[in-house]
Protein backbone atom coordinates (compact mmCIF):
# COMPACT_ATOMS: atom_id res chain seq x y z
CA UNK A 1 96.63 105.39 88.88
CA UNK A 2 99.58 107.63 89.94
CA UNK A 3 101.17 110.13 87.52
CA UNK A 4 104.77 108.79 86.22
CA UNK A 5 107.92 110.78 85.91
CA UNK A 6 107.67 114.72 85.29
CA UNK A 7 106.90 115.18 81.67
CA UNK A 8 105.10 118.18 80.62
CA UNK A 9 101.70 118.13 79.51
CA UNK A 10 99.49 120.74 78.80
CA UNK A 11 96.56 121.25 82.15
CA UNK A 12 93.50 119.40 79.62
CA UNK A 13 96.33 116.68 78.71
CA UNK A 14 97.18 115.72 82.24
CA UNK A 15 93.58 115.87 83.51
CA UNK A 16 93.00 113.30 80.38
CA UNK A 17 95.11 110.81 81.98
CA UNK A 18 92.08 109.63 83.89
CA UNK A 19 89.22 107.01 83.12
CA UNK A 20 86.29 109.20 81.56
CA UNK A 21 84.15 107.38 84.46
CA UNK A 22 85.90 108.36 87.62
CA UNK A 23 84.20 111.02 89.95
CA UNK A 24 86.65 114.25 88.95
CA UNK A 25 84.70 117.27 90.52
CA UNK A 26 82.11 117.60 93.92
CA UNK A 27 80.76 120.09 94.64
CA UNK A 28 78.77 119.26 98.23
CA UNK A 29 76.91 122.35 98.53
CA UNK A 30 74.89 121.50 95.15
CA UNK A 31 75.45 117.60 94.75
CA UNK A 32 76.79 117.85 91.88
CA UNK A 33 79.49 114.87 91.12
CA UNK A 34 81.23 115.59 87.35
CA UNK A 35 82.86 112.43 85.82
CA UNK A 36 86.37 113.07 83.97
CA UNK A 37 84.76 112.58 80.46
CA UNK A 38 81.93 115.14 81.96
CA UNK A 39 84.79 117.80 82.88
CA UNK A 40 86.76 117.83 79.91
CA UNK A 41 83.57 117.81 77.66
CA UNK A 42 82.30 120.73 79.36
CA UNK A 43 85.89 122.39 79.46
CA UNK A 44 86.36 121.96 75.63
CA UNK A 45 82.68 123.90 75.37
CA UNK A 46 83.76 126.71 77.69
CA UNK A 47 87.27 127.17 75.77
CA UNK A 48 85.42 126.99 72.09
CA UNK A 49 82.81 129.62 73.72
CA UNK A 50 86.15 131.84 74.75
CA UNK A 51 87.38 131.10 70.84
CA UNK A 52 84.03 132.10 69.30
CA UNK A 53 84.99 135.83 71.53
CA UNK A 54 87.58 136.54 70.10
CA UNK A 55 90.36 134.54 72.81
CA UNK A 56 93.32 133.36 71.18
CA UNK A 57 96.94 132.50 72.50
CA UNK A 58 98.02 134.97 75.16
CA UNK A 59 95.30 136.85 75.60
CA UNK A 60 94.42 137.36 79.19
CA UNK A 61 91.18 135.50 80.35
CA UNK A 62 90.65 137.44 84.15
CA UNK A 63 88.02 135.81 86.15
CA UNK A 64 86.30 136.85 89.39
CA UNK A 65 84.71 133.82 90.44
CA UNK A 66 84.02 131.71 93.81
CA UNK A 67 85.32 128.16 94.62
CA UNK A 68 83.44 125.33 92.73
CA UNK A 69 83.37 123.59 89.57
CA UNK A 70 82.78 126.36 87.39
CA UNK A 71 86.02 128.27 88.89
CA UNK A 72 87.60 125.04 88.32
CA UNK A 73 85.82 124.81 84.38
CA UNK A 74 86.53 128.55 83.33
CA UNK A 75 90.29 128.07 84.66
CA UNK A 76 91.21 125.16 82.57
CA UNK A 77 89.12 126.49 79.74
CA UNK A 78 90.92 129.68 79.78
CA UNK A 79 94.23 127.93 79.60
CA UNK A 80 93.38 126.07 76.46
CA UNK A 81 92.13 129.51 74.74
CA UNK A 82 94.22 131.86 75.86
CA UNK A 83 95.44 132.49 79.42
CA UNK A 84 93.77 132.24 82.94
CA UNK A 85 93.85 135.43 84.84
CA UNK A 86 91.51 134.01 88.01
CA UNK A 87 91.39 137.02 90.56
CA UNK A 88 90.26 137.70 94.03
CA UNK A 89 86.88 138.51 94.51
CA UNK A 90 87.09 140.23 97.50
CA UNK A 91 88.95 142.94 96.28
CA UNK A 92 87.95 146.24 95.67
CA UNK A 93 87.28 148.58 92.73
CA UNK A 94 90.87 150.68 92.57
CA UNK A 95 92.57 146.42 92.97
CA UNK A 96 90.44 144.65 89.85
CA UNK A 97 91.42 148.17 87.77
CA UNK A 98 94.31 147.43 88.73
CA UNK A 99 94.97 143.93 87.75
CA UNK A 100 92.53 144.32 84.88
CA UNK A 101 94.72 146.79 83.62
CA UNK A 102 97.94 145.10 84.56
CA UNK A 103 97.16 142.13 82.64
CA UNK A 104 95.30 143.64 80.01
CA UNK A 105 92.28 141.24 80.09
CA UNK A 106 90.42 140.80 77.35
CA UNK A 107 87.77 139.86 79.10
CA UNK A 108 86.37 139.45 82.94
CA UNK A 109 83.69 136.05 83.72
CA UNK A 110 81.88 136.67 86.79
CA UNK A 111 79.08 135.09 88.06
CA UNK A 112 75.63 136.05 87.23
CA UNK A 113 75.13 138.44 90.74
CA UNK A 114 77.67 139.94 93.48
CA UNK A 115 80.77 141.03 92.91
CA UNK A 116 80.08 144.87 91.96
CA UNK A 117 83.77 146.01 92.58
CA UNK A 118 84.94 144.09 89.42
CA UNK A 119 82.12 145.36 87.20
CA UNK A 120 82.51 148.84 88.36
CA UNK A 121 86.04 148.36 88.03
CA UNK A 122 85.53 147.06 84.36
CA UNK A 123 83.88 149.51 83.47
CA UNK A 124 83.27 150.17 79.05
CA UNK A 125 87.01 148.89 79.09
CA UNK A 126 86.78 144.78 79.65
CA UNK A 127 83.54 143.07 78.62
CA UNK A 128 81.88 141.23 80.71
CA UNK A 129 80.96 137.61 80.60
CA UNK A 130 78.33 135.80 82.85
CA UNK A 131 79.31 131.89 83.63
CA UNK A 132 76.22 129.75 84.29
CA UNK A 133 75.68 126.62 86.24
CA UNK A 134 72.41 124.80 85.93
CA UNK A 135 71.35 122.17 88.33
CA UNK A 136 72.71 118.95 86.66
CA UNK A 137 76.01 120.99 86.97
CA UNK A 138 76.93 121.98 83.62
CA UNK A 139 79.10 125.10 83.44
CA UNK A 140 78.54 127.46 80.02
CA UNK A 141 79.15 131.15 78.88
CA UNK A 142 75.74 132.75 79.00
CA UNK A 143 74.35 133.88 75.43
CA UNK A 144 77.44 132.62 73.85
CA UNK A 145 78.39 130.75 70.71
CA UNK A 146 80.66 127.50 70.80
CA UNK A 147 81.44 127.84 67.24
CA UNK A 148 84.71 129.46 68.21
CA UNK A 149 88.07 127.15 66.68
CA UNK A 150 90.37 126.78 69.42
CA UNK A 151 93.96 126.61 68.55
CA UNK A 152 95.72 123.96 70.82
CA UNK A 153 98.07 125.09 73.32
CA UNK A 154 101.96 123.90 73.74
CA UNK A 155 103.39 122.82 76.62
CA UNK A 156 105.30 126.00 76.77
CA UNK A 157 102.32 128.52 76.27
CA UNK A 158 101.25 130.83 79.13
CA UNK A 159 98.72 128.94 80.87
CA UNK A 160 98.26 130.88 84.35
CA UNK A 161 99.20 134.54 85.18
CA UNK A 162 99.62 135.34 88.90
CA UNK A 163 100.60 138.44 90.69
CA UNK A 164 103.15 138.24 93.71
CA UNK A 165 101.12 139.40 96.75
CA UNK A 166 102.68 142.58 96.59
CA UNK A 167 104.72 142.63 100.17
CA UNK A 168 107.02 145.23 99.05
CA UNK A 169 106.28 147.75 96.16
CA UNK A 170 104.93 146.71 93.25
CA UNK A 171 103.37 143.41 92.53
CA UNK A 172 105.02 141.67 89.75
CA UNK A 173 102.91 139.77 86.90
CA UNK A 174 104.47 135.76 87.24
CA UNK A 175 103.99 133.57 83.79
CA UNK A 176 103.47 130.02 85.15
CA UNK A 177 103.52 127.78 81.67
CA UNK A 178 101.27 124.28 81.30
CA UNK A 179 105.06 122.69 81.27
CA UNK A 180 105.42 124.80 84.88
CA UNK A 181 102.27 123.73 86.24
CA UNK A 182 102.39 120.03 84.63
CA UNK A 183 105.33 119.12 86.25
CA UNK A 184 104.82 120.94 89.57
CA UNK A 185 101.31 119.47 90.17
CA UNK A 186 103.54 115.68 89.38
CA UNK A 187 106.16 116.50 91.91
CA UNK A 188 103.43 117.29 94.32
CA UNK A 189 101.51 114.25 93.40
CA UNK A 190 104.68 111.89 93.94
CA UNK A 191 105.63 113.68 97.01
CA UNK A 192 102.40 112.38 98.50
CA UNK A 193 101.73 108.50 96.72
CA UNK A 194 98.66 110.08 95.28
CA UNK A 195 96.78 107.92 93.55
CA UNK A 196 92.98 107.26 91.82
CA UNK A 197 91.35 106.32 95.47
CA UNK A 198 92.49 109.91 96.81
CA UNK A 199 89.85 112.64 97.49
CA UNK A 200 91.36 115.75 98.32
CA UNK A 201 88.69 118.88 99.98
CA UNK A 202 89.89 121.62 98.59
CA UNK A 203 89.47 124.45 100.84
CA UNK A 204 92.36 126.98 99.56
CA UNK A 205 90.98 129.56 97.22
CA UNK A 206 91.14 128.87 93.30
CA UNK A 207 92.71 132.05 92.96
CA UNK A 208 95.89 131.01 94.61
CA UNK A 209 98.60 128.69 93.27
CA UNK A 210 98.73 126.81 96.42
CA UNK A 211 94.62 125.59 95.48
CA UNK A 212 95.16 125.23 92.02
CA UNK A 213 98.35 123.17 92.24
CA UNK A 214 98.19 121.07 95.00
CA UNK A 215 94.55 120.44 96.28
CA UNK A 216 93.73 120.33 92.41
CA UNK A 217 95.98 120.09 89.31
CA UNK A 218 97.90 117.45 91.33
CA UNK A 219 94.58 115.33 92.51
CA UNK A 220 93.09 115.35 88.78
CA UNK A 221 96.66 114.58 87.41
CA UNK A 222 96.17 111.37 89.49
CA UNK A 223 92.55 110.75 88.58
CA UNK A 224 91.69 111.46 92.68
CA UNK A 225 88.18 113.37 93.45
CA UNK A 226 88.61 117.11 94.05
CA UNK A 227 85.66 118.16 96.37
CA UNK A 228 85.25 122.32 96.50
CA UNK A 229 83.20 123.82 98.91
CA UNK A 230 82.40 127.15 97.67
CA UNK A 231 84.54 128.59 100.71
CA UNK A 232 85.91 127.15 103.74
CA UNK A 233 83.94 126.73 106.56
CA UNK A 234 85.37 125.27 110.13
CA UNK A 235 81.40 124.37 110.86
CA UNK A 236 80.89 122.16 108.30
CA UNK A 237 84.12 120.98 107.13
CA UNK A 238 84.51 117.42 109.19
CA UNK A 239 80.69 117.08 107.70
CA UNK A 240 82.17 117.64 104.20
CA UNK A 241 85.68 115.13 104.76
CA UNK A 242 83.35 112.23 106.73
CA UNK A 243 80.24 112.38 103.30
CA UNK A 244 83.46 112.27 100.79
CA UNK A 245 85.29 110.65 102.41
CA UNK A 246 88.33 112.60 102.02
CA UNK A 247 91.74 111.23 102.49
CA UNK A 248 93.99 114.55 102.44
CA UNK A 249 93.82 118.43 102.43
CA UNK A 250 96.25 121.05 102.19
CA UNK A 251 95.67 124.49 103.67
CA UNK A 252 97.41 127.65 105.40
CA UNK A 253 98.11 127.90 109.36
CA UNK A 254 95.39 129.92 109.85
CA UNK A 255 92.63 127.14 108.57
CA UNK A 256 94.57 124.91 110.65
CA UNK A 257 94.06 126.45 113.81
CA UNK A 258 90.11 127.43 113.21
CA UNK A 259 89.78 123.59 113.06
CA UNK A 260 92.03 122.98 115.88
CA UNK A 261 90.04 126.04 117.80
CA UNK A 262 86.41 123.74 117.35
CA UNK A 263 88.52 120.50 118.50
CA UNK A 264 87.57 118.43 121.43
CA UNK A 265 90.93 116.82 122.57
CA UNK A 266 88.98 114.80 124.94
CA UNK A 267 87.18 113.12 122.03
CA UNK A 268 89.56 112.23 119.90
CA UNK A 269 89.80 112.43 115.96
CA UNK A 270 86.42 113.88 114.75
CA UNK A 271 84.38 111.64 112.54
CA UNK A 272 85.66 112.38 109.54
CA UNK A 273 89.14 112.64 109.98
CA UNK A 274 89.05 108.33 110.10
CA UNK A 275 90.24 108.87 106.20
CA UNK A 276 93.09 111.11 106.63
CA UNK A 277 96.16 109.98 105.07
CA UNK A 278 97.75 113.40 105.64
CA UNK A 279 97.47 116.59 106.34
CA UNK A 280 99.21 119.37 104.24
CA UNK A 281 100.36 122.60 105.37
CA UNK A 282 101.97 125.49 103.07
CA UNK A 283 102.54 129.14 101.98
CA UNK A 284 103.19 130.28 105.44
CA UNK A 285 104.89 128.76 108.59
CA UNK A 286 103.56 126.30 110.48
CA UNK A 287 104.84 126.24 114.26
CA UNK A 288 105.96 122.99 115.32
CA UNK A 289 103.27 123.50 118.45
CA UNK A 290 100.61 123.81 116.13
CA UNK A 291 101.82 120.68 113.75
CA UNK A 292 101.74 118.32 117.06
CA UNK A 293 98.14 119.64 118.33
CA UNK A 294 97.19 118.92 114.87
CA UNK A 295 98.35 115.32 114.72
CA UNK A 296 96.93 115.06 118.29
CA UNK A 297 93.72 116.14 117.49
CA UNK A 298 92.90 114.38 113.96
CA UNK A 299 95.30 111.72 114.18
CA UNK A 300 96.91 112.18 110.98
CA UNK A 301 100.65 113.25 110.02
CA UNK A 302 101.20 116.57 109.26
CA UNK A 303 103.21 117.44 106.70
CA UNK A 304 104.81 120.91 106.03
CA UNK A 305 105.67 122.19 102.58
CA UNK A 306 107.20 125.33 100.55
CA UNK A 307 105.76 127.09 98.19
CA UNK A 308 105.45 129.65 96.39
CA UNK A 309 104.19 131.61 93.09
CA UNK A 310 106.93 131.46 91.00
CA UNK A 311 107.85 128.04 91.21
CA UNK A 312 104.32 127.04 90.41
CA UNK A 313 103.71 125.82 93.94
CA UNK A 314 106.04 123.57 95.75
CA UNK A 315 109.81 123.28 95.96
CA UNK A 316 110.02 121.21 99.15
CA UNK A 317 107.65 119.31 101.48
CA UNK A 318 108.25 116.72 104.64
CA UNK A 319 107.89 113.06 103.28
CA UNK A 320 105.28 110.80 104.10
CA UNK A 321 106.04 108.25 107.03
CA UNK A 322 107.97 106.22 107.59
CA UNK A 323 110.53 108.60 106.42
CA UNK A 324 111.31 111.24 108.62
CA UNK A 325 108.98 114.79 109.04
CA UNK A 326 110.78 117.39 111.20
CA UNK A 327 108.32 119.94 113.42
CA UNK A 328 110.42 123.61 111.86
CA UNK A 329 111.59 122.25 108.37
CA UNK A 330 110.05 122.25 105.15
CA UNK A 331 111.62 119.33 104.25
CA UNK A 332 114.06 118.39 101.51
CA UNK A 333 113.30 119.58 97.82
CA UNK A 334 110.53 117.54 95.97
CA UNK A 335 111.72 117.32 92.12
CA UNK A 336 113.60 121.51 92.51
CA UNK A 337 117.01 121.82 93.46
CA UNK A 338 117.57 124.30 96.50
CA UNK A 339 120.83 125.35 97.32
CA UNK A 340 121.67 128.28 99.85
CA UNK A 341 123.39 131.60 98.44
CA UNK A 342 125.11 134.01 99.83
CA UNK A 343 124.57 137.71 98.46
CA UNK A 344 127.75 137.63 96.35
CA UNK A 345 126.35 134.14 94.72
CA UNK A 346 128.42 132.07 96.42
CA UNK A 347 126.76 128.60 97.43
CA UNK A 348 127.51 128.15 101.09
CA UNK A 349 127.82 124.77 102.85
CA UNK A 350 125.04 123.10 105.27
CA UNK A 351 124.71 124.64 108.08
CA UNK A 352 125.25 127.98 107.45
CA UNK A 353 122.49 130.50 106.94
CA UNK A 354 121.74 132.00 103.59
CA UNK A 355 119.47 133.11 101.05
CA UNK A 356 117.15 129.85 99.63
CA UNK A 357 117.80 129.68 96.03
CA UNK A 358 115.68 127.19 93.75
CA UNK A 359 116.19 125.69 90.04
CA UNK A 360 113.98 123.21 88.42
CA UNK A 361 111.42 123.23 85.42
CA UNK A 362 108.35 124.40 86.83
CA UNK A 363 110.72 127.84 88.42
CA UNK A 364 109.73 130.52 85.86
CA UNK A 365 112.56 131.96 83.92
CA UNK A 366 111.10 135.81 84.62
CA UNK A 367 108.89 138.26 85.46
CA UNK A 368 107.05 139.81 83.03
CA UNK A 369 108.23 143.40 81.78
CA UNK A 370 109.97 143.72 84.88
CA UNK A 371 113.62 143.35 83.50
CA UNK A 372 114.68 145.06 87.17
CA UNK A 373 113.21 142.34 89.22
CA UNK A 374 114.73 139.48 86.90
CA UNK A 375 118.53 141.16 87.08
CA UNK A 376 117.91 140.49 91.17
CA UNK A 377 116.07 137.82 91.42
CA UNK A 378 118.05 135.46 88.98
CA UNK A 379 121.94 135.13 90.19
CA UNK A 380 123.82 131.91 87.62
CA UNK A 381 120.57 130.18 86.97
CA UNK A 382 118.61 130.20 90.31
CA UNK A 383 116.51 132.20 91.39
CA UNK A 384 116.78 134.14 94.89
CA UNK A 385 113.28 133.37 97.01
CA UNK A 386 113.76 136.62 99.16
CA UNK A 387 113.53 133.70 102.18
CA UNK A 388 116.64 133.30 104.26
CA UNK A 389 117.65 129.14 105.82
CA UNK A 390 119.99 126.93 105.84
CA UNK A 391 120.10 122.96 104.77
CA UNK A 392 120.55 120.46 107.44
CA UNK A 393 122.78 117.35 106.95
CA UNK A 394 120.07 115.42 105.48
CA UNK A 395 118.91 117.97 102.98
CA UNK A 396 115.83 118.96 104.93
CA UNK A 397 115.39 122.67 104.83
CA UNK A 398 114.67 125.22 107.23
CA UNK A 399 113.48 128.94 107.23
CA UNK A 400 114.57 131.35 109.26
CA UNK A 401 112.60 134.52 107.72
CA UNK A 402 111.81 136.84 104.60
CA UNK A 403 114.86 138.41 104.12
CA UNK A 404 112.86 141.92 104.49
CA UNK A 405 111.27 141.29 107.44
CA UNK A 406 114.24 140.37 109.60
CA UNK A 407 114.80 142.57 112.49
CA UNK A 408 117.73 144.60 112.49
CA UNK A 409 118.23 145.75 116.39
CA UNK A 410 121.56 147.57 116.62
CA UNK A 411 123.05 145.04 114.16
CA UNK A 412 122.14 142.04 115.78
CA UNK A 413 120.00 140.06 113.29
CA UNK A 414 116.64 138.69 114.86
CA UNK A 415 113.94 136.06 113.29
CA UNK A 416 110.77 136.82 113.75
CA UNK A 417 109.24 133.22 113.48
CA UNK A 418 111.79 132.58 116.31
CA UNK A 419 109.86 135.01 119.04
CA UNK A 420 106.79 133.61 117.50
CA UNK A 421 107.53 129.98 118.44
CA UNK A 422 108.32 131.16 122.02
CA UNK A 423 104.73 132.77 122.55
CA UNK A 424 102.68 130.33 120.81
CA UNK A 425 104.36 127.63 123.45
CA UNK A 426 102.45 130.02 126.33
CA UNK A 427 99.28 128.25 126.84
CA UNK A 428 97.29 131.33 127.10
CA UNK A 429 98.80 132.08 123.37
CA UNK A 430 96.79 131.10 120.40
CA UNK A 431 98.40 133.39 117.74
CA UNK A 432 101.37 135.45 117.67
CA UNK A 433 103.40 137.66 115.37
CA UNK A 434 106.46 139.20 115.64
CA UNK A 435 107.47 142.12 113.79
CA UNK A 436 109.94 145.07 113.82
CA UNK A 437 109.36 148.82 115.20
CA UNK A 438 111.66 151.77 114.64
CA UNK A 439 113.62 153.29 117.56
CA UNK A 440 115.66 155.80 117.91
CA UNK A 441 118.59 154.26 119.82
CA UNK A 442 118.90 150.75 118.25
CA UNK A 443 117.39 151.16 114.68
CA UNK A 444 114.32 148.91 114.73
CA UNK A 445 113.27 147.30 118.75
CA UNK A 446 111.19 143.80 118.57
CA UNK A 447 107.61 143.75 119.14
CA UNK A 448 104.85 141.42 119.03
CA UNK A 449 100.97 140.87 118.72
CA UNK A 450 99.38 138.19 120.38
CA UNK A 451 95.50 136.18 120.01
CA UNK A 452 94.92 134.89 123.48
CA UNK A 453 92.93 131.62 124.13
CA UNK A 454 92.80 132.12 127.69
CA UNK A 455 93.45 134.89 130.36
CA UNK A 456 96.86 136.48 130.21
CA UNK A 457 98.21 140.21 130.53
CA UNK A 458 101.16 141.78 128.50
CA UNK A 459 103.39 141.82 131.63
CA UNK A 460 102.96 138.26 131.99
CA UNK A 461 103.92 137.59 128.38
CA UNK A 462 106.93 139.87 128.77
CA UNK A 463 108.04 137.99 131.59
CA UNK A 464 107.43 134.51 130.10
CA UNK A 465 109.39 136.10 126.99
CA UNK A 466 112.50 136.95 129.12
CA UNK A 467 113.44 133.87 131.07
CA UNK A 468 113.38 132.52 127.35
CA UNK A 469 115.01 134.86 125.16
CA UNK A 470 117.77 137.10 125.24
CA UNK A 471 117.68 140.78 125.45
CA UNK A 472 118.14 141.37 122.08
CA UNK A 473 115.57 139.52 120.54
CA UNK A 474 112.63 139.34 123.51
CA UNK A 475 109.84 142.00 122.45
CA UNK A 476 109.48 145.17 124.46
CA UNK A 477 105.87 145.38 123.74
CA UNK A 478 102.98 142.68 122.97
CA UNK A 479 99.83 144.13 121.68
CA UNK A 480 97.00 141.90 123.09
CA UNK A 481 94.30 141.75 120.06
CA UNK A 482 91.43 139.78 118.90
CA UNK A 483 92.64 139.33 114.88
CA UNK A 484 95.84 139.65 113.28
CA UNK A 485 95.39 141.20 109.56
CA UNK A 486 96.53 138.98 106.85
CA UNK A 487 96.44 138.31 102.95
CA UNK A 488 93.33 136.40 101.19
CA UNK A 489 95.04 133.33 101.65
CA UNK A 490 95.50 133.58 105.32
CA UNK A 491 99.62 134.94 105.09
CA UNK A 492 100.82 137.02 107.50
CA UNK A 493 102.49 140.11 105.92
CA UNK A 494 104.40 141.55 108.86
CA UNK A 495 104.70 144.60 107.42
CA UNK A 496 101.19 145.11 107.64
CA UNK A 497 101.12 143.61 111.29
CA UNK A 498 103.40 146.36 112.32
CA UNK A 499 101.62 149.23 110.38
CA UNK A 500 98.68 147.97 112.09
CA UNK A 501 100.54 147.86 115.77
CA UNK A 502 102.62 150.80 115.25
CA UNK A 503 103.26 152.50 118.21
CA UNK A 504 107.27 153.29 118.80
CA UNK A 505 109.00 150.78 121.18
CA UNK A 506 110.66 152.78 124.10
């Protein structure tokens, strides 16, 4: 079974598509296997529980919970009540009173321990609601009636609110609708041939789009297996893929190269990795050194994609072989138009460097009460990504940088993800980030931070730096350190890699 042409569905429509027999849900820590029929029966419960507490359309379900099938329940649950607001748990008080607030949640489902940051944060202001799994896997509100009526939700209802992570200023509050979502998890689905036989192992957090969308929505929409490990783990993960059998998984960089870290090249694929159509890789950028140790070390293409939040996932992804996959690109757009801009609005030819603009049905139409975002973010019916690229002859899309975190030395315009590419070819480099540092003479001077997997200095970097670089763009200083902060997800926010590394180039 694959899913047809993009027509919007509603999330408990599209996951309906499938045989009520077929395996929908694993979860391997608990051996629990939930059958499509099992899923949406216990989803229907969970959403008439929500009804019966007062949920109705467009009020804000928040949720605090770990990977597995009850994050996976209360989400589409919450989407047929009201709205899922699914949240980090690892944040901290003054960030759930925050989103609580910013979303005004009418509730908060946690599980029945942990978390205290979200209750504290909750406070006598959002009730809280435990969610329950018992042993034969059945997910259920605890000490709460299912005699709620739930009113059916349209295709263009609210089904997901997401917050942009919040690189500069204020994160803004993204409405993703089931229409959005349907459509996006369909283009990812035919982007990929997925079909019935596919199990994908879901290791991206449930909180994120890129987990929801792709390792999820898009695998039930095809009535494939999701498998969800309650959180990644590089020590048991090729145990997990080779007992499911898993034939795909998406994930960021940085899960990429913990795997690749634990691989023996001398061995070969692990056991495990026999299964592997693809690989996936998305919502940050992969370097084309790490794509071909990946295919050397599992044996499987890799394909990088684009994404982001308010496109409901993914506007462009390499193709499956035999068509072409290019080690830098994101590929060519997958069901979303992209077109390059220029900051007057002007469309500019291939080739030339620009702003990446995107159109399609599952790109929001705005921000919530943020009418000052929309007026720059929307220019003639697209809307501006922030990222800057250019289009190659064949349509296949590369990215240069976040428009905000190029470097601006003197006027000459530097990529970061350039200078990263250079180190991470050093074979003492495992990780690197480049990032901008003021100074006083040219404005902002390049700098880096590096992860070393074997013995190097600074000096040696710097030299290996200049016989490849020009002045202009080479760092003048490379911090040697063991971690590199980033997001939940595993993105690298420059900004904070420089507030982190901030001492003043000279």
């Amino acid at each position: 079974m694959t899913q047809s042409n993009s027509v919007p569905r509603t999330l408990l429509d599209l996951v309906r598509q499938a045989p009520a027999d077929q395996t929908a849900l694993v979860s391997p820590e608990q051996n629990i296997r939930v059958s499509y029929g099992g899923l949406i029966e216990q989803v229907e419960a969970v959403a008439a529980q929500l009804a019966s507490l007062g949920v109705g359309r467009g009020d804000r379900v928040a949720s605090a919970l770990p990977n597995g099938l009850a994050n996976v329940v209360c989400f589409l649950a919450a989407s047929q009540a009201g709205t899922a607001a699914p949240l980090n748990p690892g944040y901290k008080e003054d960030e759930f009173r925050f989103f609580l607030e910013d979303t005004n949640a009418k509730l908060l489902l946690l599980p029945p321990d942990g978390i205290d940051d979200a209750r504290r944060a909750a406070g006598d202001r959002v009730p809280i609601v435990t969610v329950d799994t018992d042993a034969s896997g059945n997910v259920s509100l605890a000490g709460v009636s299912r005699n709620g009526g739930v009113q059916p939700p349209t295709v263009n209802d609210v089904a997901l609110v997401l917050h942009t992570s919040g690189s500069t200023g204020r994160p803004k509050r993204v409405p993703l609708s089931h229409a959005n979502l349907s459509i996006s998890a369909g283009n990812v689905a035919r982007t990929y041939a997925l079909t019935s036989n596919d199990v994908s192992l879901c290791v991206m957090p449930l909180f994120h789009v890129h987990g929801l969308v792709a390792s999820t929505l898009a695998t039930l929409s095809t009535g494939g297996t999701v498998v969800v490990p309650a959180k990644f783990n590089p020590l048991s993960f090729w145990r997990v893929a080779r007992d499911q059998g898993a034939t795909w998984y998406s994930a960021v960089p940085t899960i990429h190269q913990l795997l690749l870290a634990r691989a023996d090249a001398k061995a070969g694929p692990p056991p495990g990795a026999e299964r592997l159509r693809f690989i996936r890789s998305c919502s940050a950028a992969l370097p084309p050194q790490v794509m071909a140790d990946l295919e050397t070390a599992f044996g499987a293409p890799v394909l990088e994609a684009y994404g982001m939040t308010e496109a409901a996932h993914q506007m462009a992804s390499n193709p499956l072989p035999p068509s072409s996959r290019k080690p830098g690109s994101v590929g060519p757009g997958t069901g979303v138009g992209i077109s390059i801009m220029d900051a007057e609005g002007n469309h500019l030819p291939k080739g030339t460097q620009g702003e990446v603009v995107i159109q399609g049905p599952n790109v929001i139409t705005g921000y919530e009460n943020n009418p000052e975002a929309n007026a720059t973010s929307f220019s003639g019916g697209w809307f501006r990504t922030g990222d800057q690229g250019f289009l190659d002859e064949n349509g296949y899309l590369t990215l240069v940088a976040r428009i905000k975190e190029l470097i601006n030395r003197g006027g000459e315009k530097v990529s970061p993800r350039e200078i990263d590419e250079v180190l991470l070819a050093h074979p003492a480099v495992a990780e690197a980030v480049c990032f901008g540092v003021p100074h006083p003479t040219w404005g902002e001077e390049v700098a880096a931070a590096v992860v070393l997997k074997e013995s190097a200095t600074s000096e040696q970097l710097l030299a290996y730096c200049k016989e490849r670089l020009s002045d202009f763009k080479r760092p003048k200083q490379i911090h040697l350190t063991d971690v590199i902060p980033r997001t939940a997800t595993g993105k690298i926010q420059r900004r904070l890699v420089a507030q982190a590394f901030s001492t003043q180039a000279s």
